[in-house]
PDB file of N, CA and C in Angstrom:
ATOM      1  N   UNK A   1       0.845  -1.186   0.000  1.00  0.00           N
ATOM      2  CA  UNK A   1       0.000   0.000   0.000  1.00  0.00           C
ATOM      3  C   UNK A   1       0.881   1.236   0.000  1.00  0.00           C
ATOM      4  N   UNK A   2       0.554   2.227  -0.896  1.00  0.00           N
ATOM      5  CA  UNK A   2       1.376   3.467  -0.834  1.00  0.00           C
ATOM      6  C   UNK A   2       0.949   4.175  -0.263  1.00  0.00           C
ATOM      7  N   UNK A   3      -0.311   4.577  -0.207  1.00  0.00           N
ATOM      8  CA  UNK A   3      -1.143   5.566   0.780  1.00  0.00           C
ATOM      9  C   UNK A   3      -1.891   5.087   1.647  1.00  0.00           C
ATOM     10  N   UNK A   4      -1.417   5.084   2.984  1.00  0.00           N
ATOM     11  CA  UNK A   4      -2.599   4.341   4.073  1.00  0.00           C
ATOM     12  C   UNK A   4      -3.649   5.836   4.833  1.00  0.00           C
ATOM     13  N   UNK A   5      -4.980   5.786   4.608  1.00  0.00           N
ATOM     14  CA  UNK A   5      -5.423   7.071   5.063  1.00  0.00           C
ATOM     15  C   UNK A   5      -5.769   6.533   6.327  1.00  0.00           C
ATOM     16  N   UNK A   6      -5.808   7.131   7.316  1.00  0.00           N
ATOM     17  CA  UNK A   6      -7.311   6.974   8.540  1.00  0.00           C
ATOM     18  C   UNK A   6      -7.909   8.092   8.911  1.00  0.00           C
ATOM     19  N   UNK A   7      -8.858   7.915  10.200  1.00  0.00           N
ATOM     20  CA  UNK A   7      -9.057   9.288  10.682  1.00  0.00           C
ATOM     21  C   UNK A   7     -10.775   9.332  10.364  1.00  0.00           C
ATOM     22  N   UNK A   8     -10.968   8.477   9.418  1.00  0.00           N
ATOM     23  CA  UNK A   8     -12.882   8.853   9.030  1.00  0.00           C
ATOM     24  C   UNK A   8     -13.312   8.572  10.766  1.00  0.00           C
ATOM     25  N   UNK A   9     -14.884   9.165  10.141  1.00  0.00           N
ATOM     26  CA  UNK A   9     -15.845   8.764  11.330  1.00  0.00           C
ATOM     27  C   UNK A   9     -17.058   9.327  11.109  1.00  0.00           C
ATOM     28  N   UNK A  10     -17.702   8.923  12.573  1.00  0.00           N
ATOM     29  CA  UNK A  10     -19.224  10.152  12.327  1.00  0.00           C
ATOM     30  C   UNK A  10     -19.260  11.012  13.064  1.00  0.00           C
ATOM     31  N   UNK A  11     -19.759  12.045  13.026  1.00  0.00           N
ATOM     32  CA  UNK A  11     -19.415  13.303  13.924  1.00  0.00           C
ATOM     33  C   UNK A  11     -20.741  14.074  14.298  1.00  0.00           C
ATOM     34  N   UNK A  12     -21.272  14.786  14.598  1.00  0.00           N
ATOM     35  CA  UNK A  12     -22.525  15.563  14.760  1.00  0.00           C
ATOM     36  C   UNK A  12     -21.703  17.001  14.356  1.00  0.00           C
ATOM     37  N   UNK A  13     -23.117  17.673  13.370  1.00  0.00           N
ATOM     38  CA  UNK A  13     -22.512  18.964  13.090  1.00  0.00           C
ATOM     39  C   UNK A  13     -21.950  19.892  14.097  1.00  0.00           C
ATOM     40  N   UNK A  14     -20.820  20.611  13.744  1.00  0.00           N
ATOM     41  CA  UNK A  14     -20.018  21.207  14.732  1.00  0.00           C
ATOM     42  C   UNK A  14     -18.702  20.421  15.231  1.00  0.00           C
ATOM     43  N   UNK A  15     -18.991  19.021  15.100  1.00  0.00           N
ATOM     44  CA  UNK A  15     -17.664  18.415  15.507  1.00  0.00           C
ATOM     45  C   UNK A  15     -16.207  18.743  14.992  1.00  0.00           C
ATOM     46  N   UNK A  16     -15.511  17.726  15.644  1.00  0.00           N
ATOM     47  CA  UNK A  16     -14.582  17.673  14.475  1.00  0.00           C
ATOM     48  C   UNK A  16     -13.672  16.864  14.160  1.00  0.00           C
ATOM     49  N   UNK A  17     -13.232  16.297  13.275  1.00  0.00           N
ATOM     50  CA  UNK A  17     -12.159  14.928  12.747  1.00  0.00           C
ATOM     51  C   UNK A  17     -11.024  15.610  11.974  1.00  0.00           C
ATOM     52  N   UNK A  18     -10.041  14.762  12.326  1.00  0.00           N
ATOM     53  CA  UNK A  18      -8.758  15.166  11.866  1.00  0.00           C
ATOM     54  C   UNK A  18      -8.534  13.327  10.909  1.00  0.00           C
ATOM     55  N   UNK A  19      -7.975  13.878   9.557  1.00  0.00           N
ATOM     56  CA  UNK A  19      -7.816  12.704   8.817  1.00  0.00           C
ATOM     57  C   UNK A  19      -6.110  12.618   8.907  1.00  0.00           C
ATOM     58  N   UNK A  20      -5.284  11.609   8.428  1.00  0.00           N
ATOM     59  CA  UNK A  20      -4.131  11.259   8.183  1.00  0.00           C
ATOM     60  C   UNK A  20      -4.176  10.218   7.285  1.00  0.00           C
ATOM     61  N   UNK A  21      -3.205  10.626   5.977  1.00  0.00           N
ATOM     62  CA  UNK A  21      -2.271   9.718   5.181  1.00  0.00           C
ATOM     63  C   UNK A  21      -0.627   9.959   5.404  1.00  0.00           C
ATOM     64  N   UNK A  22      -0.456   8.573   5.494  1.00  0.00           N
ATOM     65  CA  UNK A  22       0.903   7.782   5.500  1.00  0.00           C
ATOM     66  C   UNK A  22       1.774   7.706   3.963  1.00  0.00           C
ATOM     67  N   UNK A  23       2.075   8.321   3.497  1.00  0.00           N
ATOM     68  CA  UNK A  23       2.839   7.648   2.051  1.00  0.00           C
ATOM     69  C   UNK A  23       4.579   6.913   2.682  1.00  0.00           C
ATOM     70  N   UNK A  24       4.971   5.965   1.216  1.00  0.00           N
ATOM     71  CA  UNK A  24       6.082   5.561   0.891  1.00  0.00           C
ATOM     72  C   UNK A  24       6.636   6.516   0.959  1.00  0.00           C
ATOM     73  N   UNK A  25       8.434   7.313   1.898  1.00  0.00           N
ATOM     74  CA  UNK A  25       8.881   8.159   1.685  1.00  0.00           C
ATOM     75  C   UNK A  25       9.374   8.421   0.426  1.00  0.00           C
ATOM     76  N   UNK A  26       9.652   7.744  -0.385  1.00  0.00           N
ATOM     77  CA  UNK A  26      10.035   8.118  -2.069  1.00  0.00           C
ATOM     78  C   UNK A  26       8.703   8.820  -2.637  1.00  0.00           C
ATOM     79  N   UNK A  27       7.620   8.243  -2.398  1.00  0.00           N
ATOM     80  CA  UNK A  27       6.716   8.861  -3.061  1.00  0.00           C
ATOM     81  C   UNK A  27       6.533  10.558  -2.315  1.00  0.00           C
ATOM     82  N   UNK A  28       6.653  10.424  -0.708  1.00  0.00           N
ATOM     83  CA  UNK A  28       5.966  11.465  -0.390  1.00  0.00           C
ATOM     84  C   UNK A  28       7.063  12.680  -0.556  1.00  0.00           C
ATOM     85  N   UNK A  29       8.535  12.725  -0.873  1.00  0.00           N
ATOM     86  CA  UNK A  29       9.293  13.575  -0.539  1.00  0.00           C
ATOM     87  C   UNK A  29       9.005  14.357  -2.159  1.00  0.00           C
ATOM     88  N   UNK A  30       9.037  13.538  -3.297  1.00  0.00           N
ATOM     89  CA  UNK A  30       8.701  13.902  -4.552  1.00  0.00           C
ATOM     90  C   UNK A  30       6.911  14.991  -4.784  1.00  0.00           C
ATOM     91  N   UNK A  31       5.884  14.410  -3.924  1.00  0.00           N
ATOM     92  CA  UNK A  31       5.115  15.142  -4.041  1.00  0.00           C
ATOM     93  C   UNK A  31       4.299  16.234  -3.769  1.00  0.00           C
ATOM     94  N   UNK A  32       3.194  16.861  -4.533  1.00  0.00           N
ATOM     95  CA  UNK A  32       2.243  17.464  -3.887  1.00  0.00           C
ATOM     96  C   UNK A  32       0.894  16.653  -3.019  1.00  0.00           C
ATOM     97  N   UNK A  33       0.658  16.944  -1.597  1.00  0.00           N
ATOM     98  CA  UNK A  33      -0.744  16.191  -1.413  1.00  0.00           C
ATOM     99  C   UNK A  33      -1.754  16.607  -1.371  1.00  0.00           C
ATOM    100  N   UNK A  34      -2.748  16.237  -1.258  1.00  0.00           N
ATOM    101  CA  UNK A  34      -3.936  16.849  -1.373  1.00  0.00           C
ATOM    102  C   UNK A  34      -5.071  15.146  -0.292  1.00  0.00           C
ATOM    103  N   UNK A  35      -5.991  16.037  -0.639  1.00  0.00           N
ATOM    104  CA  UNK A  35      -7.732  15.829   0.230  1.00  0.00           C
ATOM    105  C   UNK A  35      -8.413  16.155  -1.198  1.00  0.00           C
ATOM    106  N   UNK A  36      -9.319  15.097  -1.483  1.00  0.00           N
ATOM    107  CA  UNK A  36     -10.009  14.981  -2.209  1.00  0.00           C
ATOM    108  C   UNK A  36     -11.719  14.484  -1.195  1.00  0.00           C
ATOM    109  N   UNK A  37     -12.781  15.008  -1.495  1.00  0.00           N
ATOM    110  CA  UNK A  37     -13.867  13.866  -1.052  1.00  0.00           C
ATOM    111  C   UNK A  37     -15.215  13.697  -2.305  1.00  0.00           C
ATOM    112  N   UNK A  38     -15.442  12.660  -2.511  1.00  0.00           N
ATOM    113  CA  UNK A  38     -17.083  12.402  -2.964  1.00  0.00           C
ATOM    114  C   UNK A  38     -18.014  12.111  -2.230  1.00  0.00           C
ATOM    115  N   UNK A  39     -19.295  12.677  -2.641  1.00  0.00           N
ATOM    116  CA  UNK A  39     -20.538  12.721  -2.158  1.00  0.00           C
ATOM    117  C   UNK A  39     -20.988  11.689  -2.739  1.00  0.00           C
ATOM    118  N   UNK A  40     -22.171  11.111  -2.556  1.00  0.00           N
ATOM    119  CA  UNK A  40     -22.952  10.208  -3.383  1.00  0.00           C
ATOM    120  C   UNK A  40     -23.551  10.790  -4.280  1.00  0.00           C
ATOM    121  N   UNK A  41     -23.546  10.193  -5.771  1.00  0.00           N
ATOM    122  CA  UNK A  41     -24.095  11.112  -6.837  1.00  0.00           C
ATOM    123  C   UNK A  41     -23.522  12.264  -7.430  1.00  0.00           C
ATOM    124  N   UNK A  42     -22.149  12.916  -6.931  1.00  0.00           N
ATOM    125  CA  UNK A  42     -21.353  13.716  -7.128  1.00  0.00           C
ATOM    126  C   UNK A  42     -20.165  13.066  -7.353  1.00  0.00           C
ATOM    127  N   UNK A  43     -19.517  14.581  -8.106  1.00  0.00           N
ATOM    128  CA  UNK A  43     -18.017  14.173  -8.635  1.00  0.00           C
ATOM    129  C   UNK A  43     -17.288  14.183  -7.464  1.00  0.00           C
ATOM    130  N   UNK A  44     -16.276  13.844  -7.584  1.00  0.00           N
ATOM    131  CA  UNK A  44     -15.060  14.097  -6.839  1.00  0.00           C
ATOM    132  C   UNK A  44     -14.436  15.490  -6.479  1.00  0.00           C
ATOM    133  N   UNK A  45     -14.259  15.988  -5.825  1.00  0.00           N
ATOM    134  CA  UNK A  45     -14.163  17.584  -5.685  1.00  0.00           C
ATOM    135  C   UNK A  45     -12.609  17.625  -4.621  1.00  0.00           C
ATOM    136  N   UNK A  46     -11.768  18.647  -4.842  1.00  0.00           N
ATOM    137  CA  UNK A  46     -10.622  19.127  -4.330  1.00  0.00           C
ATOM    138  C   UNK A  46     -11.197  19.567  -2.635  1.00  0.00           C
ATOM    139  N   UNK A  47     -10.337  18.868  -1.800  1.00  0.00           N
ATOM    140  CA  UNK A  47     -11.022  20.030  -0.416  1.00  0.00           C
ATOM    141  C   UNK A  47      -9.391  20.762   0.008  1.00  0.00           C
ATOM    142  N   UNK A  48      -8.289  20.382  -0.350  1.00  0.00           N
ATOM    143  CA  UNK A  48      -7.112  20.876   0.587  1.00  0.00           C
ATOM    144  C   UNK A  48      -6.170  20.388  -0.276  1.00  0.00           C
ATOM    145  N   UNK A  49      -5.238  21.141  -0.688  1.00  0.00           N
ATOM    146  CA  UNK A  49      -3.342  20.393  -1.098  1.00  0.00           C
ATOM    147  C   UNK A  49      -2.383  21.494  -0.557  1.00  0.00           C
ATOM    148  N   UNK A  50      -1.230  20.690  -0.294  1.00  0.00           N
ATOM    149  CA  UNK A  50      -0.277  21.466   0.356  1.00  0.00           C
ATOM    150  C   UNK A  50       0.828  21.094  -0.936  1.00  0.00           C
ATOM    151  N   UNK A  51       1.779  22.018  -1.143  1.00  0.00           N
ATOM    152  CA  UNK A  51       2.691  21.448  -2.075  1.00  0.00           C
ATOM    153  C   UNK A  51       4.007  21.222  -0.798  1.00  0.00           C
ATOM    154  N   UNK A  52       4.858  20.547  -1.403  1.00  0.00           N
ATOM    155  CA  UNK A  52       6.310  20.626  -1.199  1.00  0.00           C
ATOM    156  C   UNK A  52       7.216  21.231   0.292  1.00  0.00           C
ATOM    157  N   UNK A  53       6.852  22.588  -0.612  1.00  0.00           N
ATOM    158  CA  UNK A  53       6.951  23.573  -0.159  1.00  0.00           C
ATOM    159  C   UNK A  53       6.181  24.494   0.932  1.00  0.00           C
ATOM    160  N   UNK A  54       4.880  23.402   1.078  1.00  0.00           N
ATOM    161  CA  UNK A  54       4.306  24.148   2.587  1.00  0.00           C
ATOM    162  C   UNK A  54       2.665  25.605   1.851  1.00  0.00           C
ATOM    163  N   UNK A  55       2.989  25.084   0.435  1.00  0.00           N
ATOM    164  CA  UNK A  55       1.785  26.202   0.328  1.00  0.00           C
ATOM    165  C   UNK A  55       0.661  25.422   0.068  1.00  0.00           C
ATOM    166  N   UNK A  56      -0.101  25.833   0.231  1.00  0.00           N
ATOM    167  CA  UNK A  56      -1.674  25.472   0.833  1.00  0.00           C
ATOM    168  C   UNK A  56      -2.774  26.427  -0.474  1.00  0.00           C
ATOM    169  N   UNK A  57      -3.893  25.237  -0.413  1.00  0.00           N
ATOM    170  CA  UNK A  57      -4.636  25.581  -1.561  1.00  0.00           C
ATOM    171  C   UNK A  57      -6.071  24.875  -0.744  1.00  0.00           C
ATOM    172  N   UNK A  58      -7.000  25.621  -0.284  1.00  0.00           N
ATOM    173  CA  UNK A  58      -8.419  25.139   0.065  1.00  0.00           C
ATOM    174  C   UNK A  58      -9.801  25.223  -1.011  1.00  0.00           C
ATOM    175  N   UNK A  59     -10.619  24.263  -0.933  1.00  0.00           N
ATOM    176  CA  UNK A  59     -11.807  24.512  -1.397  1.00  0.00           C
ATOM    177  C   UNK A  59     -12.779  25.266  -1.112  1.00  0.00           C
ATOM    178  N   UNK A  60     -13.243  26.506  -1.609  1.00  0.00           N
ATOM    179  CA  UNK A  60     -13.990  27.809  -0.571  1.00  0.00           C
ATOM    180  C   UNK A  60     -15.077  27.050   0.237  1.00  0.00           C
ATOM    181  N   UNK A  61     -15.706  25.837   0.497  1.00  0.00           N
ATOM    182  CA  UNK A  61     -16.514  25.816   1.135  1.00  0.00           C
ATOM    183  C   UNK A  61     -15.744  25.491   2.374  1.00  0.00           C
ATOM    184  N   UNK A  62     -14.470  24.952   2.754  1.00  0.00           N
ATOM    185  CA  UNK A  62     -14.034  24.630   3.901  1.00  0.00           C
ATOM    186  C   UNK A  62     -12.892  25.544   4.398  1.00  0.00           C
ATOM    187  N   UNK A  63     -12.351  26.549   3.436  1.00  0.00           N
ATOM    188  CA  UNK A  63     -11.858  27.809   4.244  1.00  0.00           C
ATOM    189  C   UNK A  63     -12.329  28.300   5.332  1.00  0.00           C
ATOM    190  N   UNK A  64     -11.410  28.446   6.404  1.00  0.00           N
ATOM    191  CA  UNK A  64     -12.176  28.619   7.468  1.00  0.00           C
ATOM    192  C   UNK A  64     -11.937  27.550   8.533  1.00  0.00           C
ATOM    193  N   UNK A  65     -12.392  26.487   8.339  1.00  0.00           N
ATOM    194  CA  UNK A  65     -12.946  25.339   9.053  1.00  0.00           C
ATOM    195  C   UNK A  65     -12.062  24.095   9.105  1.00  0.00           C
ATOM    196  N   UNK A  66     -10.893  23.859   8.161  1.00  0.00           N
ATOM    197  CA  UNK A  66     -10.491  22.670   7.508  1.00  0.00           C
ATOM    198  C   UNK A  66      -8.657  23.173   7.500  1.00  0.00           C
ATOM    199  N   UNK A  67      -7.993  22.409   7.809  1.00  0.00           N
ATOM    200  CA  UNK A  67      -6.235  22.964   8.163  1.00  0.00           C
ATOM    201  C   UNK A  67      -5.719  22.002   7.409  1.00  0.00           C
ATOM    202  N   UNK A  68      -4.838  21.577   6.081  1.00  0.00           N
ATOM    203  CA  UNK A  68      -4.164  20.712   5.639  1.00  0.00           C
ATOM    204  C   UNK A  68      -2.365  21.122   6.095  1.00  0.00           C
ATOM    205  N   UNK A  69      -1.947  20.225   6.727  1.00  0.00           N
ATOM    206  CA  UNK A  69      -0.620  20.296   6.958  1.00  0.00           C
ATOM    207  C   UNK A  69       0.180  18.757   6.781  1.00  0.00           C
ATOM    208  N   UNK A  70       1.665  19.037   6.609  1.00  0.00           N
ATOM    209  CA  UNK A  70       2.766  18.172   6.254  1.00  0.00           C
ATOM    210  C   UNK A  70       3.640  17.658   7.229  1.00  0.00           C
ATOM    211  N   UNK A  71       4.096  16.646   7.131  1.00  0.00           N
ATOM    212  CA  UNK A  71       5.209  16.158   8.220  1.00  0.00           C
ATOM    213  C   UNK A  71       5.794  15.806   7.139  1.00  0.00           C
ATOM    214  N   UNK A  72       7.151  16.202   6.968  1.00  0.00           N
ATOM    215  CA  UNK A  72       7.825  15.468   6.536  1.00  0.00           C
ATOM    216  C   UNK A  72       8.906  14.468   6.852  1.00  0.00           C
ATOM    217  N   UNK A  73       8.809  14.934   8.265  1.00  0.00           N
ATOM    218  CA  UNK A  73       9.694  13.451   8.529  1.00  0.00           C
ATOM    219  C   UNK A  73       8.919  12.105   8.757  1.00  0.00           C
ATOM    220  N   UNK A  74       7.582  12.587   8.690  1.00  0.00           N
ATOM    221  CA  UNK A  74       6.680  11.278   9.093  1.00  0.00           C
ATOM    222  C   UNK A  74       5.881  10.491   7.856  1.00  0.00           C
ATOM    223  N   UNK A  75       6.391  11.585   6.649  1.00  0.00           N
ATOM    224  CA  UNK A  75       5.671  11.487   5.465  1.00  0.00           C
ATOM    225  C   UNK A  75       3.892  11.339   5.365  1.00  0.00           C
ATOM    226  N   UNK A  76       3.582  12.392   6.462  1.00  0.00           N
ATOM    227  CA  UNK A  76       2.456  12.089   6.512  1.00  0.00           C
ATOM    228  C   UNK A  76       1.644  13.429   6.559  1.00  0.00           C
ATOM    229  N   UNK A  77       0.110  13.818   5.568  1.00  0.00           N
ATOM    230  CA  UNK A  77      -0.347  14.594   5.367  1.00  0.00           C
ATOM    231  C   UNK A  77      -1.617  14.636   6.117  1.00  0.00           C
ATOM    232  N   UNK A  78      -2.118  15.750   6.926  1.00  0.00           N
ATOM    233  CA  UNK A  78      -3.226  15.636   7.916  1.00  0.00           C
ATOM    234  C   UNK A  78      -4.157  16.885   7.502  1.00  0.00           C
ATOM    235  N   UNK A  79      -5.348  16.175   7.662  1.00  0.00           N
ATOM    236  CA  UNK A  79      -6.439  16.992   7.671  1.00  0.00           C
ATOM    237  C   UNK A  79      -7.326  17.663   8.555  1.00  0.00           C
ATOM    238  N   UNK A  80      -7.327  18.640   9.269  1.00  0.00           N
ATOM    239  CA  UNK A  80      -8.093  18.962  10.103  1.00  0.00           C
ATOM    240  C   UNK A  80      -9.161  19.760   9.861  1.00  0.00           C
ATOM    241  N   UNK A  81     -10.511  18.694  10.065  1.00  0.00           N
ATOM    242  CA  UNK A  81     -12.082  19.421  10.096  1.00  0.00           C
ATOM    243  C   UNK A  81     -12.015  19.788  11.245  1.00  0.00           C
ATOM    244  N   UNK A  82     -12.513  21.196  11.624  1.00  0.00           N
ATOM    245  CA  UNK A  82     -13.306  21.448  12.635  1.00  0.00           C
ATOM    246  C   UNK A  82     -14.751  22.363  11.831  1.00  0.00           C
ATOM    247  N   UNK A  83     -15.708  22.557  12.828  1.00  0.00           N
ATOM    248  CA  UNK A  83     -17.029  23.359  12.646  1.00  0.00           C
ATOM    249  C   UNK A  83     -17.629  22.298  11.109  1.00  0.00           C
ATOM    250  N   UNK A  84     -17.631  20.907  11.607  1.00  0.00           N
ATOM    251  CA  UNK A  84     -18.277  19.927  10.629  1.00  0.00           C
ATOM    252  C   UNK A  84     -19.352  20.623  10.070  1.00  0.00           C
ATOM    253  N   UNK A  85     -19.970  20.361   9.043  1.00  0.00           N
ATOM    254  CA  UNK A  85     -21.116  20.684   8.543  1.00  0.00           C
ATOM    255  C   UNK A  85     -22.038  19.159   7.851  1.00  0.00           C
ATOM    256  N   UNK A  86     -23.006  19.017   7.605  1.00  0.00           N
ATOM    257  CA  UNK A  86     -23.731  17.736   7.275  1.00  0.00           C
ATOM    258  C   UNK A  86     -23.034  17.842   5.644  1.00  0.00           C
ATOM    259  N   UNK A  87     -23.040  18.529   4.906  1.00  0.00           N
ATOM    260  CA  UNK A  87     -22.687  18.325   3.376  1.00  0.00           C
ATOM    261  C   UNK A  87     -21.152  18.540   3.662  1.00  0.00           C
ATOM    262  N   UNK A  88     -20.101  18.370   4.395  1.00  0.00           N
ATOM    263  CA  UNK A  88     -19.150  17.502   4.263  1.00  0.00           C
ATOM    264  C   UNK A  88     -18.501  16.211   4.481  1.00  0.00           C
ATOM    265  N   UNK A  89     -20.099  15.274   4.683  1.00  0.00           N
ATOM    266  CA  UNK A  89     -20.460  14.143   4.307  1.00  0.00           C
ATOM    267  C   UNK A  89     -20.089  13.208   2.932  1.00  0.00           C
ATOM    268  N   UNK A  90     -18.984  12.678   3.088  1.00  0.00           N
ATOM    269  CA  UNK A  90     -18.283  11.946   2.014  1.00  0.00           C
ATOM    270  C   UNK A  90     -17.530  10.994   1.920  1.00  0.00           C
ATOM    271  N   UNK A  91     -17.033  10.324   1.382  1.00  0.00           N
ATOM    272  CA  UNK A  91     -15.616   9.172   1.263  1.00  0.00           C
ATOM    273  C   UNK A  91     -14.175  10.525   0.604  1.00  0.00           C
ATOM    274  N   UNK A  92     -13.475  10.586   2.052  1.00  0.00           N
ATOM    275  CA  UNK A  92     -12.459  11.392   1.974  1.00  0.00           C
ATOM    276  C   UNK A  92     -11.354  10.729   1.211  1.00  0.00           C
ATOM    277  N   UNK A  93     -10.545  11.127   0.080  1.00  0.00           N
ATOM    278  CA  UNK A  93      -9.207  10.587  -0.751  1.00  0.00           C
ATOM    279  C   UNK A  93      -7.910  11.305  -0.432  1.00  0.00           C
ATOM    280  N   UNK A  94      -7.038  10.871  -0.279  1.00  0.00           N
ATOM    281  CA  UNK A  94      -5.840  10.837   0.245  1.00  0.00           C
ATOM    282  C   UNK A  94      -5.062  11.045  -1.596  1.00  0.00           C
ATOM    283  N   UNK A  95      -4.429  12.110  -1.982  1.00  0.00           N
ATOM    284  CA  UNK A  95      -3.628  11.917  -3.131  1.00  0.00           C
ATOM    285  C   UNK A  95      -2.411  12.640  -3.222  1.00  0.00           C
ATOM    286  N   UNK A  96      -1.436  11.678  -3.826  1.00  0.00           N
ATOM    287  CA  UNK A  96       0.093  12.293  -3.888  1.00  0.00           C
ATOM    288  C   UNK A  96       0.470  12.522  -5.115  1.00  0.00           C
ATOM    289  N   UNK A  97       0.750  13.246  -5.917  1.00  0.00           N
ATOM    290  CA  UNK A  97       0.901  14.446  -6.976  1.00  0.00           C
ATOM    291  C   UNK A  97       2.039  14.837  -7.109  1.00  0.00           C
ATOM    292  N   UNK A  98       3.040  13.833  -8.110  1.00  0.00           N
ATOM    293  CA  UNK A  98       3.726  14.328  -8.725  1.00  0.00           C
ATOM    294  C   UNK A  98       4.263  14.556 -10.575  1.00  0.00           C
ATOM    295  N   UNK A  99       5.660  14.470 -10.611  1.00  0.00           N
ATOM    296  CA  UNK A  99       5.817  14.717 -12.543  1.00  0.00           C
ATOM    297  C   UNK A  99       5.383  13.571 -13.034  1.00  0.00           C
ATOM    298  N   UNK A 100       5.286  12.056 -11.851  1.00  0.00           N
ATOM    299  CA  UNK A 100       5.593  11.230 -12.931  1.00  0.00           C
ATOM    300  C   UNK A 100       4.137  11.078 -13.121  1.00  0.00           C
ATOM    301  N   UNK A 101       3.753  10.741 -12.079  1.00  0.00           N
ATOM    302  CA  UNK A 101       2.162  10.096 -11.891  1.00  0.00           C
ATOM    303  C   UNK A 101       0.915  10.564 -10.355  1.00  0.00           C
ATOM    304  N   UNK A 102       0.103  10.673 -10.322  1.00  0.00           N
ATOM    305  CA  UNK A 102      -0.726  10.162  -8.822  1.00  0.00           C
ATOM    306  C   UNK A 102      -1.157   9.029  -8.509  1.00  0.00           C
ATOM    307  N   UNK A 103      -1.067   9.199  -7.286  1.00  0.00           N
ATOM    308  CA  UNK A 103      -1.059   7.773  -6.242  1.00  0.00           C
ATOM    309  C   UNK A 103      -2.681   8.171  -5.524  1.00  0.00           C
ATOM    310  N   UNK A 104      -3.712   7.075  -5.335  1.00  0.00           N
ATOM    311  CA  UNK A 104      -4.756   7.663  -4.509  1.00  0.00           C
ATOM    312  C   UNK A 104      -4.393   6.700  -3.374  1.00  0.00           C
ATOM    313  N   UNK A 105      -4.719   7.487  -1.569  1.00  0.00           N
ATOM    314  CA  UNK A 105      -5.153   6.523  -1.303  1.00  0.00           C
ATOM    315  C   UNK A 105      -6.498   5.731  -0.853  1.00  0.00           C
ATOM    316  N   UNK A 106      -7.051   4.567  -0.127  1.00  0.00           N
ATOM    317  CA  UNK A 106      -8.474   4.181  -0.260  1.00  0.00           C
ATOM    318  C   UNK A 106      -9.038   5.473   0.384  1.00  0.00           C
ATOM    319  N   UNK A 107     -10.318   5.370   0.232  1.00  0.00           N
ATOM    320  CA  UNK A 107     -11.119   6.519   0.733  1.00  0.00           C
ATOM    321  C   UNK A 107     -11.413   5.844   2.409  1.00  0.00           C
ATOM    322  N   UNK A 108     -11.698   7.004   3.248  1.00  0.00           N
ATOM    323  CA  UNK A 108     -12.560   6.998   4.348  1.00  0.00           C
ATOM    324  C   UNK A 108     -13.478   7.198   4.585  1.00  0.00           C
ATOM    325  N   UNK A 109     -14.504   7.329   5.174  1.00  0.00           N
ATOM    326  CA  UNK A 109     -15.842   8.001   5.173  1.00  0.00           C
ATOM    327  C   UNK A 109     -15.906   8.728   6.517  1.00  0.00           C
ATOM    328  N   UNK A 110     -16.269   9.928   6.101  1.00  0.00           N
ATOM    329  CA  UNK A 110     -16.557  10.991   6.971  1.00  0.00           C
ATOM    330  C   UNK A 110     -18.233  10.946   6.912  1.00  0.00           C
ATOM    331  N   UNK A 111     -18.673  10.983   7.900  1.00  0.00           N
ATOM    332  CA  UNK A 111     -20.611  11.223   7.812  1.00  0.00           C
ATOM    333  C   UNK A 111     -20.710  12.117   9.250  1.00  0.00           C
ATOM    334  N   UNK A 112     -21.452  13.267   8.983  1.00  0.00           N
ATOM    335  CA  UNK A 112     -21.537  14.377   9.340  1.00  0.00           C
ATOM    336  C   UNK A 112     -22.998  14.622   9.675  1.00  0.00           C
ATOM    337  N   UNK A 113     -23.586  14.453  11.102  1.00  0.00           N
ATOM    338  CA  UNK A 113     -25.252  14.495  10.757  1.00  0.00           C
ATOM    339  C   UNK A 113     -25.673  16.213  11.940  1.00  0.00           C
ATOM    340  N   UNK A 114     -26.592  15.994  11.341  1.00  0.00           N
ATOM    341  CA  UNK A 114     -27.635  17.502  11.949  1.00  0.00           C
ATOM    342  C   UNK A 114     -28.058  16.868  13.391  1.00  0.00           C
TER     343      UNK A 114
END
């Protein structure tokens, strides 16, 4: 496995979950990561990537609310929800982004209720 994610769960709106992926250090020192999630019946949508370099790129609905940060000695990329909302209800993706190729990893499920 190249990307091990954890961290899903269920939460009541307002909560909050923090996700983590693990990459292969070859893969993770080479890439950009990112947070991806799908809804049911929806595409796949961007929520967070950090490059390399520590810069940060959010999806406007979770600005605000949602912290993507890097370890690099742990090769590991973390997500922090806080102020949950019910429509960020999804199977969260873990992806590493580089020249050659992307790596996903399995999804989690985040479920978020009122």
């Amino acid at each position: 496995v190249q990307l091990q994610a954890s961290g899903g769960g269920s939460v009541q709106a307002g909560g909050s979950l923090r996700l983590s992926c693990t990459a292969s250090a070859s893969i993770f020192s080479q890439s950009d990561m990112g947070w991806y999630r799908q809804a049911p019946g929806k595409q796949r949508e961007l929520v967070a990537r950090i490059t390399g370099g520590g810069s940060t790129e959010y999806a406007d609905s979770v600005k605000g609310r949602f912290t993507i940060s890097r370890d690099n000695a742990k090769n590991t990329v973390t997500l922090q929800m806080n102020s949950l909302k019910p429509d960020d209800t999804a199977v969260y993706y873990c992806l590493a982004a580089n020249f050659f190729r992307n790596y996903w990893g399995q999804g989690t499920q985040v479920t978020v209720s009122s």
